[in-house]
C-alpha atoms as a PDB file:
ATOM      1  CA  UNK A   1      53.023  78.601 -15.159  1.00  0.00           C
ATOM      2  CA  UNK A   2      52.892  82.526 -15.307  1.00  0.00           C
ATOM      3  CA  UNK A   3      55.298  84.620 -13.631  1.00  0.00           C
ATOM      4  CA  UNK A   4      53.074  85.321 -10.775  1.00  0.00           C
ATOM      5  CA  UNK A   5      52.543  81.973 -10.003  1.00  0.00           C
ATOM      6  CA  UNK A   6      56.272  81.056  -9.931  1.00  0.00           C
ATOM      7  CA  UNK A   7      56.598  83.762  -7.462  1.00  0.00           C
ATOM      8  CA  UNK A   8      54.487  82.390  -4.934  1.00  0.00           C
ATOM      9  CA  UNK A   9      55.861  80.102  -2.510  1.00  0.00           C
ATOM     10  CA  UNK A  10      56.015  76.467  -2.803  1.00  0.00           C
ATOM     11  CA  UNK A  11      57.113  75.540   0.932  1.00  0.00           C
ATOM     12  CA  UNK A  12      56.042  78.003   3.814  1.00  0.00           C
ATOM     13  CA  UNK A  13      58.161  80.369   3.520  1.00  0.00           C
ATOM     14  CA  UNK A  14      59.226  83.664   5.388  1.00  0.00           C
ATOM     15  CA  UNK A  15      56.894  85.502   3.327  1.00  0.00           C
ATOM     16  CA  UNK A  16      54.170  83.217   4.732  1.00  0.00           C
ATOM     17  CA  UNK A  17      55.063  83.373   8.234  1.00  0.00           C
ATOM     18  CA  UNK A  18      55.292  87.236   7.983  1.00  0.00           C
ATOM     19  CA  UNK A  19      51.986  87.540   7.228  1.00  0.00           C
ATOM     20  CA  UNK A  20      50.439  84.647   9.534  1.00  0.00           C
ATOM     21  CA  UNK A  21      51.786  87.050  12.371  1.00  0.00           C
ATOM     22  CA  UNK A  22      50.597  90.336  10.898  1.00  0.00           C
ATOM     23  CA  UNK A  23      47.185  88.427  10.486  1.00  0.00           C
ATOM     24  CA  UNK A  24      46.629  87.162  13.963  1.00  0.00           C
ATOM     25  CA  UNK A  25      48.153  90.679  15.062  1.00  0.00           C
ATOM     26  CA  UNK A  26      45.553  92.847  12.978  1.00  0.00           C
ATOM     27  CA  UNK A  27      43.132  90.518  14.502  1.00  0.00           C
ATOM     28  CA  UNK A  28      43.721  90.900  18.181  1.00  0.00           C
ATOM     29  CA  UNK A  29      44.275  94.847  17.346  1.00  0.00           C
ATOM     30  CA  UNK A  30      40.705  95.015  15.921  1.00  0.00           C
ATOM     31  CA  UNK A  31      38.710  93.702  19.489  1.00  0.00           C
ATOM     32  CA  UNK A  32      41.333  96.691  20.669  1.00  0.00           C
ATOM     33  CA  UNK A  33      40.105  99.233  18.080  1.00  0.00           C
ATOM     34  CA  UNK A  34      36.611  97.541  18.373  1.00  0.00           C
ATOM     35  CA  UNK A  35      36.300  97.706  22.538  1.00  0.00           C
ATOM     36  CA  UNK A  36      37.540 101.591  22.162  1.00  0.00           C
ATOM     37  CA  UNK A  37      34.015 102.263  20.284  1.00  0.00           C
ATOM     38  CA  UNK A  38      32.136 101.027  22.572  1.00  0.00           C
ATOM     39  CA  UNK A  39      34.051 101.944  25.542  1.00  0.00           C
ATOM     40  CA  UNK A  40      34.105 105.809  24.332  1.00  0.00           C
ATOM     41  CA  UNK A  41      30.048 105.377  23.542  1.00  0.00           C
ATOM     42  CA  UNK A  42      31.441 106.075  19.621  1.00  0.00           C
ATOM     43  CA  UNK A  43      28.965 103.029  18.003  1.00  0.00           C
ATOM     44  CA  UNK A  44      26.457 105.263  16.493  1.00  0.00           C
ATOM     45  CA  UNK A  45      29.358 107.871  15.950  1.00  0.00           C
ATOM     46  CA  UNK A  46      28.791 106.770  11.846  1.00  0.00           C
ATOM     47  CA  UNK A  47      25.457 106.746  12.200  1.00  0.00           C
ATOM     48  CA  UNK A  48      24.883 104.802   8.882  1.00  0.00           C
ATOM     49  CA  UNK A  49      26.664 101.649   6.842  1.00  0.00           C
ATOM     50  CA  UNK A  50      28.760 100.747   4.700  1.00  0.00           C
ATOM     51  CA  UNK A  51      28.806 104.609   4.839  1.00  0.00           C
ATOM     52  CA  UNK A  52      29.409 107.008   7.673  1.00  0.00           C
ATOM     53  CA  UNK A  53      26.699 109.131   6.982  1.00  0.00           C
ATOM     54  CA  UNK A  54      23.735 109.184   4.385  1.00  0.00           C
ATOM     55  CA  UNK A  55      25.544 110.973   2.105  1.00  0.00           C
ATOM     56  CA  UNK A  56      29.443 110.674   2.721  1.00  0.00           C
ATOM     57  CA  UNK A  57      31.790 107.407   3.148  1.00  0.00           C
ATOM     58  CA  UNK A  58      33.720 109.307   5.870  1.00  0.00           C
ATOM     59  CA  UNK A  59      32.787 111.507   9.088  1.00  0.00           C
ATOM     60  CA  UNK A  60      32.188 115.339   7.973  1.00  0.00           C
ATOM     61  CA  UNK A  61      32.608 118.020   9.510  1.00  0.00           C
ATOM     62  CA  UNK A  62      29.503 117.920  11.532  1.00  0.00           C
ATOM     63  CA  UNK A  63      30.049 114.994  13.377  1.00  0.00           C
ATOM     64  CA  UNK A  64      32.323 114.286  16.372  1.00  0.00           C
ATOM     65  CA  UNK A  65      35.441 112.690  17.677  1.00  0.00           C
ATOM     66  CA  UNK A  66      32.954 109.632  18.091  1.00  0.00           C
ATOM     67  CA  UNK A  67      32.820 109.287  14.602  1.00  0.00           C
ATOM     68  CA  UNK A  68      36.620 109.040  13.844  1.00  0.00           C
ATOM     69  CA  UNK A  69      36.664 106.458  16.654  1.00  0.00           C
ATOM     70  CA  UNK A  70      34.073 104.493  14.878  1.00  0.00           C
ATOM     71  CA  UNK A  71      35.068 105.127  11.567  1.00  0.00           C
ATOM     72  CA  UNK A  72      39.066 104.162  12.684  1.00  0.00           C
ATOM     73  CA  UNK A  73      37.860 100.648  13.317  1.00  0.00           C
ATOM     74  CA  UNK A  74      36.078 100.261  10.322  1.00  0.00           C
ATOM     75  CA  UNK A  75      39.444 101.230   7.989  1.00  0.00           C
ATOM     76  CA  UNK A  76      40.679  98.610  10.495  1.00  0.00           C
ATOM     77  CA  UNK A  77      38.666  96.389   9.083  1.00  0.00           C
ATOM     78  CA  UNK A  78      39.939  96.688   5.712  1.00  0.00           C
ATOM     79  CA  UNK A  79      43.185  96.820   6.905  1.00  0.00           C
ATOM     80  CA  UNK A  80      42.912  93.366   8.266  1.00  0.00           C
ATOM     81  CA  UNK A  81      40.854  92.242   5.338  1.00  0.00           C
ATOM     82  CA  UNK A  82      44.149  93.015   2.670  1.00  0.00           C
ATOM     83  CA  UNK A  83      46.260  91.049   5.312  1.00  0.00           C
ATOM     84  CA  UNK A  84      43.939  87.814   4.963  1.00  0.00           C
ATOM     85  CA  UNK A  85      43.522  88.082   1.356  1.00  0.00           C
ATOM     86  CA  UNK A  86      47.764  88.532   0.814  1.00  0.00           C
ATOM     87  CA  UNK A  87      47.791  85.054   3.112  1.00  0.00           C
ATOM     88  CA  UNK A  88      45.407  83.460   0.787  1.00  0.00           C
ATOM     89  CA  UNK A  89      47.123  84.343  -1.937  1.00  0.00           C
ATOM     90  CA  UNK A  90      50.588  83.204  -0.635  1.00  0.00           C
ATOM     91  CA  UNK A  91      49.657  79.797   0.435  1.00  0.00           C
ATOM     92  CA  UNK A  92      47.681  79.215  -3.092  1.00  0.00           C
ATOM     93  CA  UNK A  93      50.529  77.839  -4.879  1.00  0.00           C
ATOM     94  CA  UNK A  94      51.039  74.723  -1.854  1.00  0.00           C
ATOM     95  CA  UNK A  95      47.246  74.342  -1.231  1.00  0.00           C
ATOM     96  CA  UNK A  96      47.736  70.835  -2.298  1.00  0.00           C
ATOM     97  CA  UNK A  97      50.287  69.540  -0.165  1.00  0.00           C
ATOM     98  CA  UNK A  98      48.901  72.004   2.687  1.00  0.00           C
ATOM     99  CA  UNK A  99      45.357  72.055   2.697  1.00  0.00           C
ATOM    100  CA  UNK A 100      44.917  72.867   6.069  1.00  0.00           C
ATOM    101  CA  UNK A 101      46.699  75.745   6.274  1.00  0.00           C
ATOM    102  CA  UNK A 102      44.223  76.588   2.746  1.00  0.00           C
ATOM    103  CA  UNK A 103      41.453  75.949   4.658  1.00  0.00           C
ATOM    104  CA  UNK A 104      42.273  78.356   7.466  1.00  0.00           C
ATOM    105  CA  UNK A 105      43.206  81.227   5.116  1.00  0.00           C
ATOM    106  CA  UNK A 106      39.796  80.962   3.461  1.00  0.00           C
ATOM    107  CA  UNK A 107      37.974  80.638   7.059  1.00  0.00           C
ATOM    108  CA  UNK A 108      39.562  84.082   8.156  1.00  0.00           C
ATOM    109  CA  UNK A 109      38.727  85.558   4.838  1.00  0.00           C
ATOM    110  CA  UNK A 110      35.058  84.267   4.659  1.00  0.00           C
ATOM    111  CA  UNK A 111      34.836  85.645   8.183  1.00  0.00           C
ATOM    112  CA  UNK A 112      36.303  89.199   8.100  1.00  0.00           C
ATOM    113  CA  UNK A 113      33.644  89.584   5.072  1.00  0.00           C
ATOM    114  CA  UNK A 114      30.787  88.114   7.219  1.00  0.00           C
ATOM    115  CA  UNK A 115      32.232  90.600  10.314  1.00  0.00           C
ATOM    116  CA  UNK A 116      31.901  93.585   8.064  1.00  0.00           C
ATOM    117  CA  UNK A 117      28.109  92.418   7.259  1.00  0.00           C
ATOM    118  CA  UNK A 118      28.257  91.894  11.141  1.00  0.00           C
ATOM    119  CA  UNK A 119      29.043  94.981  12.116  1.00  0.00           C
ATOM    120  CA  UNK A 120      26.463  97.148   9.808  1.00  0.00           C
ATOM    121  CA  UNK A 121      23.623  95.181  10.883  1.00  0.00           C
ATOM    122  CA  UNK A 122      24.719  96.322  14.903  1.00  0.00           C
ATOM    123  CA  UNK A 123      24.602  99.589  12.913  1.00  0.00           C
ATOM    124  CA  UNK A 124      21.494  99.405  11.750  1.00  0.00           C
ATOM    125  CA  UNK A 125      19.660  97.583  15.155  1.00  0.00           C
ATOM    126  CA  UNK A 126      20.855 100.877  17.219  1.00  0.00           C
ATOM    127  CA  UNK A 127      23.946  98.454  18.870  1.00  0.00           C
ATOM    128  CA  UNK A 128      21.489  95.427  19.594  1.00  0.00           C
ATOM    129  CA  UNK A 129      23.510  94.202  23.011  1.00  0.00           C
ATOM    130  CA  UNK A 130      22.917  90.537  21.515  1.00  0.00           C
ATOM    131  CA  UNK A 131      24.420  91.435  18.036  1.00  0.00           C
ATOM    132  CA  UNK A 132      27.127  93.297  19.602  1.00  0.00           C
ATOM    133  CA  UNK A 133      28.124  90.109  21.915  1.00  0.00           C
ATOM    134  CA  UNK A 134      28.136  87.898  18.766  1.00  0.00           C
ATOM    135  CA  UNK A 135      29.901  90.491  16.758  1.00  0.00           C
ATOM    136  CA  UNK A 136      32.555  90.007  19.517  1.00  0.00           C
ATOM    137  CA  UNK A 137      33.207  86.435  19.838  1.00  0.00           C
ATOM    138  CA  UNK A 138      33.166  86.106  16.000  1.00  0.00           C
ATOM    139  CA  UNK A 139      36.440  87.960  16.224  1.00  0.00           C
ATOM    140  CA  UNK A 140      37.514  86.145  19.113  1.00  0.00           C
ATOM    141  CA  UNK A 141      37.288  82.788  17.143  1.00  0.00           C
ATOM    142  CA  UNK A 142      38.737  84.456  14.005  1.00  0.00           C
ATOM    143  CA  UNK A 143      41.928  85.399  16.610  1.00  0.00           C
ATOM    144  CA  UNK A 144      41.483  81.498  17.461  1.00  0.00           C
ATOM    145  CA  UNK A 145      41.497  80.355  13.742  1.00  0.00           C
ATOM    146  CA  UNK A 146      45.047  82.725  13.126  1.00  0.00           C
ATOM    147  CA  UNK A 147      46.495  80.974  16.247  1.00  0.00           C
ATOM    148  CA  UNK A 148      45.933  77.627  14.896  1.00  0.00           C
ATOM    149  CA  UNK A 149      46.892  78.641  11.356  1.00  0.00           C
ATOM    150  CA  UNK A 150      50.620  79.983  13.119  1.00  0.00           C
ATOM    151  CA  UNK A 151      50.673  76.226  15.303  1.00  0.00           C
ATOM    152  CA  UNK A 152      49.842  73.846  11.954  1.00  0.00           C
ATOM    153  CA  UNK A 153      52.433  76.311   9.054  1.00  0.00           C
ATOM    154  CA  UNK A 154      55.244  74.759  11.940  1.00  0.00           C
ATOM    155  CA  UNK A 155      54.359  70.775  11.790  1.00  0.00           C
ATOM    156  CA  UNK A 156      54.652  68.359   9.115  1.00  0.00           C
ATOM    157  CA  UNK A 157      51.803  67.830   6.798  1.00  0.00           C
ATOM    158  CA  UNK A 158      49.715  65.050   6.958  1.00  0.00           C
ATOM    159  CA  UNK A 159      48.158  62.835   9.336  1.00  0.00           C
ATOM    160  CA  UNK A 160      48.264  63.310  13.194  1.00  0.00           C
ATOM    161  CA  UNK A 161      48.271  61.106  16.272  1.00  0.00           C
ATOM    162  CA  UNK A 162      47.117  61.778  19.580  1.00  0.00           C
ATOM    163  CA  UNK A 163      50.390  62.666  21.646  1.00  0.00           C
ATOM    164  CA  UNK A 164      48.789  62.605  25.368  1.00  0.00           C
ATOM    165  CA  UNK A 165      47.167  60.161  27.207  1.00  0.00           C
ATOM    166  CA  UNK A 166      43.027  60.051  26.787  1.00  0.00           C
ATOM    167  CA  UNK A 167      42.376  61.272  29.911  1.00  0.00           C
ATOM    168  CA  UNK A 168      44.488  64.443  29.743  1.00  0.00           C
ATOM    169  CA  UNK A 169      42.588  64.864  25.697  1.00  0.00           C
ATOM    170  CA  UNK A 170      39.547  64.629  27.804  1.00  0.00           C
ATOM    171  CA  UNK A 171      40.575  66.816  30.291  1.00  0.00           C
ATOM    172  CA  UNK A 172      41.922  69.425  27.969  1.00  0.00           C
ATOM    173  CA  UNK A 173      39.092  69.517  25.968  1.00  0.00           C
ATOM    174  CA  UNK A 174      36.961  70.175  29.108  1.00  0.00           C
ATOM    175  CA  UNK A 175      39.112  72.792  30.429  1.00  0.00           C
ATOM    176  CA  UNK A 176      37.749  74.389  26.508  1.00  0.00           C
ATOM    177  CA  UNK A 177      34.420  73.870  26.859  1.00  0.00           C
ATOM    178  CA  UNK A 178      34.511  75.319  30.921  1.00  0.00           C
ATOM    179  CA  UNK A 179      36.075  78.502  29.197  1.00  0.00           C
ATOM    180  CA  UNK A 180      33.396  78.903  26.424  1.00  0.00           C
ATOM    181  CA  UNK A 181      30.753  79.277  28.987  1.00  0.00           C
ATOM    182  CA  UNK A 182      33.337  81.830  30.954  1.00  0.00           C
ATOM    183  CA  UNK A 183      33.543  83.954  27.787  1.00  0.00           C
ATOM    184  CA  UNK A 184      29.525  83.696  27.063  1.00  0.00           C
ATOM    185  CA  UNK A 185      28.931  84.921  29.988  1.00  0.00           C
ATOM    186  CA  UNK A 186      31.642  87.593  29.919  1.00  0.00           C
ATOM    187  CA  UNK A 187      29.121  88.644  26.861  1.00  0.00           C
ATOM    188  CA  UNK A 188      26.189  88.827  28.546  1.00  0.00           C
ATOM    189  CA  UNK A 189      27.554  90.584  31.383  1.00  0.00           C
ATOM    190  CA  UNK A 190      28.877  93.351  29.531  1.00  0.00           C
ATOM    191  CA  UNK A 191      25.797  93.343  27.972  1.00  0.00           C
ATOM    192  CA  UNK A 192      24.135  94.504  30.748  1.00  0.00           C
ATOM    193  CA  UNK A 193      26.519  97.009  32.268  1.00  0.00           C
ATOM    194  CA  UNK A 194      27.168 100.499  31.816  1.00  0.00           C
ATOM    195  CA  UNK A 195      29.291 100.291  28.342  1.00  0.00           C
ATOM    196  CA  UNK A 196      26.411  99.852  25.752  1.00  0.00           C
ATOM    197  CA  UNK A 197      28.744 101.996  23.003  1.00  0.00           C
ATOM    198  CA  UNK A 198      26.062 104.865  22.984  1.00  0.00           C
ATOM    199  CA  UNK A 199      24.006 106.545  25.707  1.00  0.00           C
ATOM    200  CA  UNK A 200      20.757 105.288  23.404  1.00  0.00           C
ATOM    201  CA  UNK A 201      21.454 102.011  22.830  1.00  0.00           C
ATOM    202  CA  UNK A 202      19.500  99.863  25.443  1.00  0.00           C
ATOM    203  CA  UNK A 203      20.585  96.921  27.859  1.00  0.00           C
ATOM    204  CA  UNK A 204      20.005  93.183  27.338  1.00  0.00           C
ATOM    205  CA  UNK A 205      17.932  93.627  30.493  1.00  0.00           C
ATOM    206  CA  UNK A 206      19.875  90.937  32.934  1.00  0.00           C
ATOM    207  CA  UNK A 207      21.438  91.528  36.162  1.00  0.00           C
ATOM    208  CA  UNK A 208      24.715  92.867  35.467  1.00  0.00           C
ATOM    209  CA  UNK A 209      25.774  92.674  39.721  1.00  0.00           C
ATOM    210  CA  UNK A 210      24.705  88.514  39.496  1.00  0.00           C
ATOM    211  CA  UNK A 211      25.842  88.088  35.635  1.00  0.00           C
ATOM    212  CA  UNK A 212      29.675  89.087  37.314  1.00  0.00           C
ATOM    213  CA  UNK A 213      29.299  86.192  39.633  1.00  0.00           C
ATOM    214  CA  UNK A 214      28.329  83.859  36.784  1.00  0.00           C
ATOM    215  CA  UNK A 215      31.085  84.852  34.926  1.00  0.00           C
ATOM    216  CA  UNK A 216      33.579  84.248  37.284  1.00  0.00           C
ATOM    217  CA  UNK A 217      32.580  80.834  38.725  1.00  0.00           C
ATOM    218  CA  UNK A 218      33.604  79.509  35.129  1.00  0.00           C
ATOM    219  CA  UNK A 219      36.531  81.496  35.340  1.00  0.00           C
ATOM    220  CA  UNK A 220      38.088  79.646  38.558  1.00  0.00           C
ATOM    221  CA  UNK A 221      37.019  76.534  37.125  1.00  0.00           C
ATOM    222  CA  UNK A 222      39.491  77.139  34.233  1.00  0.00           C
ATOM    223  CA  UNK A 223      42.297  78.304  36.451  1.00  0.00           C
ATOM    224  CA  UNK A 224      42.089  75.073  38.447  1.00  0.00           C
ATOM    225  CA  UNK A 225      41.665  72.672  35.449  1.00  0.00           C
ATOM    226  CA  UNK A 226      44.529  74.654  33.747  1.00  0.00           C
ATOM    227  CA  UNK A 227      46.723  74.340  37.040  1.00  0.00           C
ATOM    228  CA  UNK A 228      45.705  70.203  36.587  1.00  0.00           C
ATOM    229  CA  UNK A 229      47.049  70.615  33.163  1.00  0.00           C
ATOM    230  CA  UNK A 230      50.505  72.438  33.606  1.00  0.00           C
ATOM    231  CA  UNK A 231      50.885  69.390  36.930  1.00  0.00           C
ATOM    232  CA  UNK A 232      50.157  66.331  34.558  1.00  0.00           C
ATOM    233  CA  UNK A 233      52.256  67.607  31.492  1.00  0.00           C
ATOM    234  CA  UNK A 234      55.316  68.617  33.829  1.00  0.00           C
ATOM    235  CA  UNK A 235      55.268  65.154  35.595  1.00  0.00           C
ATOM    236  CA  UNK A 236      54.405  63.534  32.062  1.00  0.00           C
ATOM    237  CA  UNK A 237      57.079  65.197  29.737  1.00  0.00           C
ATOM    238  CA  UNK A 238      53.706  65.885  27.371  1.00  0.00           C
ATOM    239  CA  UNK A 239      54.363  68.485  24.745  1.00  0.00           C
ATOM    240  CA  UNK A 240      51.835  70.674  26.050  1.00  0.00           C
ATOM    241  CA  UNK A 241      53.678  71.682  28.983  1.00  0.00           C
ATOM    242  CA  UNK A 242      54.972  75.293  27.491  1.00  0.00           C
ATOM    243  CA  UNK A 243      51.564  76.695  25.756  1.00  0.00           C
ATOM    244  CA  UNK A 244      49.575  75.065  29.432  1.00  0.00           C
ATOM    245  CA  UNK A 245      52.112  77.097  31.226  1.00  0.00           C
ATOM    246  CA  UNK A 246      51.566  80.051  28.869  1.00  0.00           C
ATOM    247  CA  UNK A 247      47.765  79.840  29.088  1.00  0.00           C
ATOM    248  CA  UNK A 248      48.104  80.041  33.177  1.00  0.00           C
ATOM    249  CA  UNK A 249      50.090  83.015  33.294  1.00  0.00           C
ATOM    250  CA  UNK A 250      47.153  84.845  30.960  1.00  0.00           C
ATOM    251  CA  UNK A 251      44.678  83.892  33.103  1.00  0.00           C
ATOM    252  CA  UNK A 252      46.305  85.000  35.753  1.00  0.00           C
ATOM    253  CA  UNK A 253      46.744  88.228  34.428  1.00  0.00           C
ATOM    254  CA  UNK A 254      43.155  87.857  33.406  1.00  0.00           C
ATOM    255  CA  UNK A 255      41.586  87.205  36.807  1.00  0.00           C
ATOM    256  CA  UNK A 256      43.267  89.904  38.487  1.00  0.00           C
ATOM    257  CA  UNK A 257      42.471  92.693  35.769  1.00  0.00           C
ATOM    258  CA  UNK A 258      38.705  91.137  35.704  1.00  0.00           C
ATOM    259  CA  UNK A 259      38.689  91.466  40.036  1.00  0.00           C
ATOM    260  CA  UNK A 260      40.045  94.887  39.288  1.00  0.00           C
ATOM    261  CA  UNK A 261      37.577  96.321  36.955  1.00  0.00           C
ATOM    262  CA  UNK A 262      34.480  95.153  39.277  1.00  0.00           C
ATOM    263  CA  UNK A 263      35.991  96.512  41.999  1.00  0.00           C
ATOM    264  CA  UNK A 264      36.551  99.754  40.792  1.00  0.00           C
ATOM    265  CA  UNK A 265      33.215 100.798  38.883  1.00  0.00           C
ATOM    266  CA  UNK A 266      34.280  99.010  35.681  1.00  0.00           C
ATOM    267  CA  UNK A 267      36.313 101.314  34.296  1.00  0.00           C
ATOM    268  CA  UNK A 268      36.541 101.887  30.658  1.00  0.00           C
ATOM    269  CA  UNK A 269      40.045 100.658  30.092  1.00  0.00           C
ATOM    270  CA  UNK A 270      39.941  97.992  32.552  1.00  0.00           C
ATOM    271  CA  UNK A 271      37.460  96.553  30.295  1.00  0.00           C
ATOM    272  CA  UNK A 272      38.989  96.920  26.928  1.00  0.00           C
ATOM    273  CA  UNK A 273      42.198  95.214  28.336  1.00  0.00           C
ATOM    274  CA  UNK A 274      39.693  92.382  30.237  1.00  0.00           C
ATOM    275  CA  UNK A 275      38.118  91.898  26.192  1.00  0.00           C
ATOM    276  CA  UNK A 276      41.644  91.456  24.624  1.00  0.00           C
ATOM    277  CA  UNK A 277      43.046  89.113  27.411  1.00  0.00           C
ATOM    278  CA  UNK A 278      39.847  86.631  26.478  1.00  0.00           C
ATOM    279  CA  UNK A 279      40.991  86.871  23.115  1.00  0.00           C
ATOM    280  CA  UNK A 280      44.571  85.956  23.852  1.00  0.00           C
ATOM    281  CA  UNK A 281      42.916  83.586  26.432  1.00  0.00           C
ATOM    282  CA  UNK A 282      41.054  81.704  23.689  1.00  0.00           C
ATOM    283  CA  UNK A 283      43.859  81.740  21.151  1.00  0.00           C
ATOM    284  CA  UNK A 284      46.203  80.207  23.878  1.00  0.00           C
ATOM    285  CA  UNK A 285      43.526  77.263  24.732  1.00  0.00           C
ATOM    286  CA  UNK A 286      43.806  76.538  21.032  1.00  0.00           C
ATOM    287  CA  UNK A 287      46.859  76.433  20.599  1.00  0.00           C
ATOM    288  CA  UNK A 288      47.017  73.942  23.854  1.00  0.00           C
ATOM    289  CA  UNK A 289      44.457  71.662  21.761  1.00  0.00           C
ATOM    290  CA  UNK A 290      46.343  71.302  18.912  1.00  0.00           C
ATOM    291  CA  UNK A 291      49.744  69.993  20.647  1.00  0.00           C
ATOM    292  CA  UNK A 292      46.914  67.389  22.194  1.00  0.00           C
ATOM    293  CA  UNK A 293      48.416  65.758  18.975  1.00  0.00           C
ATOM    294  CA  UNK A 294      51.098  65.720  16.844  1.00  0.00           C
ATOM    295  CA  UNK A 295      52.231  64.281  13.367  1.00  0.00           C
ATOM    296  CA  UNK A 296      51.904  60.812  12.340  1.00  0.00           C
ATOM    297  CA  UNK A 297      54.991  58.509  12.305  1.00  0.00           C
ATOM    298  CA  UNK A 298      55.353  57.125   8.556  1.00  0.00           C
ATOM    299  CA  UNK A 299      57.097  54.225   7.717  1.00  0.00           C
ATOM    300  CA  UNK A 300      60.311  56.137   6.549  1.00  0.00           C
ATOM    301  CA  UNK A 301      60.457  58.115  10.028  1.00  0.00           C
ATOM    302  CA  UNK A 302      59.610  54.565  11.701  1.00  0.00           C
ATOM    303  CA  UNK A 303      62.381  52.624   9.578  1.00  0.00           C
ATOM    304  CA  UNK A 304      64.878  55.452   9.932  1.00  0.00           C
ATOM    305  CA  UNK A 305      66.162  54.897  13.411  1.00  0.00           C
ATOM    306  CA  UNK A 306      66.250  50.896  12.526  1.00  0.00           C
ATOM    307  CA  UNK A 307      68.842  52.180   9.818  1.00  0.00           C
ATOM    308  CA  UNK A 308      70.999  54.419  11.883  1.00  0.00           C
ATOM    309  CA  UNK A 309      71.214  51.549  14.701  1.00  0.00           C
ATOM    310  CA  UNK A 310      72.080  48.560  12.063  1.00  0.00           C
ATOM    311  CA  UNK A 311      74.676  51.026  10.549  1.00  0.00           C
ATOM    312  CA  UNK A 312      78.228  50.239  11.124  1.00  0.00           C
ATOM    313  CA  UNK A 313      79.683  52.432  13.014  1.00  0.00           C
ATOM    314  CA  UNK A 314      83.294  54.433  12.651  1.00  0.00           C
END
């Protein structure tokens, strides 16, 4: 074993959590950094990929504020590229013992790569309103994939048992599929509004005024399964009382900056806030998902309280 490889850490660590937090950080800030090009019509500001221009990697002199903007969030992209690849690196050494938590770290890697390729080829369709909405929800499932990465470096390896009864599973994993449509739809609604990311780049051509009611039927829908949720696991004791309760007050928050912004002209920032709150949104549904279950009892945990009660006692 070299050096390097003694260095890394065999149990998660502090190191490890750092970084699992500076990951799913740099990955909520890059919707952030990538709603502000779009919202500031800055998507064509570097009018070429990987470069900026033709002939230079960054904006010149020539070009505009729109150009910083868009080539910010593409040094954001490396930025959050060299925090999944430190990850990686840091949970090599226990990949073994914790191949989930592998399997994750090479997920958000594999994706931030595929992203980059992403984002050029929006570049290179003129912002394609239907490459630009699946540009966005890749990086709302990458958010996803960090959140579940920070809820499985906390439990105990190995198997896992369901900790809830069936029908709140079921329930649960409704509520997720009821917000899937309420974010697809949150895609193709923005797709047809005003905030294309340039004033070239065309529409997706459907009615943005009856897309808005779409969206939001969904939207309620998850608010009152999500209420159902937070009821059962309070009266239940289930362990997905907090992160339920957690996921309610974001949608809350959610629904009244999303009746805000259509009420008032959809205004640029409105938005950008309404595109990181789905993110969050999302990343708190997971998280609810995965306390559906929780380790698996193994013998030694199951004969350990059989010990302590036969032992004699002071």
């Amino acid at each position: 074993m070299n050096r390097f490889t003694a260095w890394l850490p065999q149990h998660v660590d502090r190191r490890i959590r750092f970084f699992a937090w500076l990951s799913f950080a740099a990955q909520t800030l890059i919707i952030a950094t990538g709603g502000a090009v779009r919202l500031t019509g800055s998507g064509l500001g570097c009018p070429t990929w990987p470069t900026c221009t033709p002939g230079s990697l960054v904006p010149t002199e020539e070009l505009s504020y729109h150009s910083l903007i868009e080539f910010g969030n593409r040094l954001m992209t490396g930025v959050v590229g060299i925090v999944a690849l430190v990850l990686f690196i840091l949970v090599w050494r226990i990949r073994a013992e914790r191949r989930d938590l592998f399997t994750l770290s090479f997920i958000v890697g594999v994706g931030i790569v595929a992203q980059a390729i992403v984002g050029g080829v929006t570049v290179w369709t003129g912002l394609n309103p239907f490459i630009v909405g699946f540009h966005y929800v890749s990086s709302l499932l990458l958010v996803c994939v960090m959140a579940a990465f920070l809820v499985r470096m906390d439990d105990a390896p190995g198997p896992r048992e369901r900790a809830v009864p069936g029908w709140y599973a079921g329930l649960t994993h409704a509520t997720t599929a009821v917000l899937a449509v309420s974010v697809v739809f949150g895609v193709l609604t923005t797709g047809a509004g005003p905030h294309s990311g340039d004033s070239a780049a065309g529409r997706n051509g459907f009615d943005a005024e009856l897309l808005e009611h779409i969206h939001a039927w969904p939207g309620y829908a998850v608010f009152a399964l999500t209420l159902v949720l937070v009821i059962a696991a309070a009266r239940l004791g289930l362990p997905t009382l907090r992160w339920s309760l957690v996921l309610l007050a974001v949608e809350l928050v959610q629904i009244a900056v999303g009746l805000y912004q259509a009420r008032n002209g959809l205004p640029p920032l409105a938005v950008g806030v309404h595109m990181v709150l789905a993110a969050l949104l999302a990343a708190a549904m997971t998280v609810v998902v995965l306390h559906l279950k929780r380790p698996a009892a193994t013998d030694a945990t199951a004969e350990r309280p059989l010990a302590e009660a036969s032992a004699p006692r002071p």
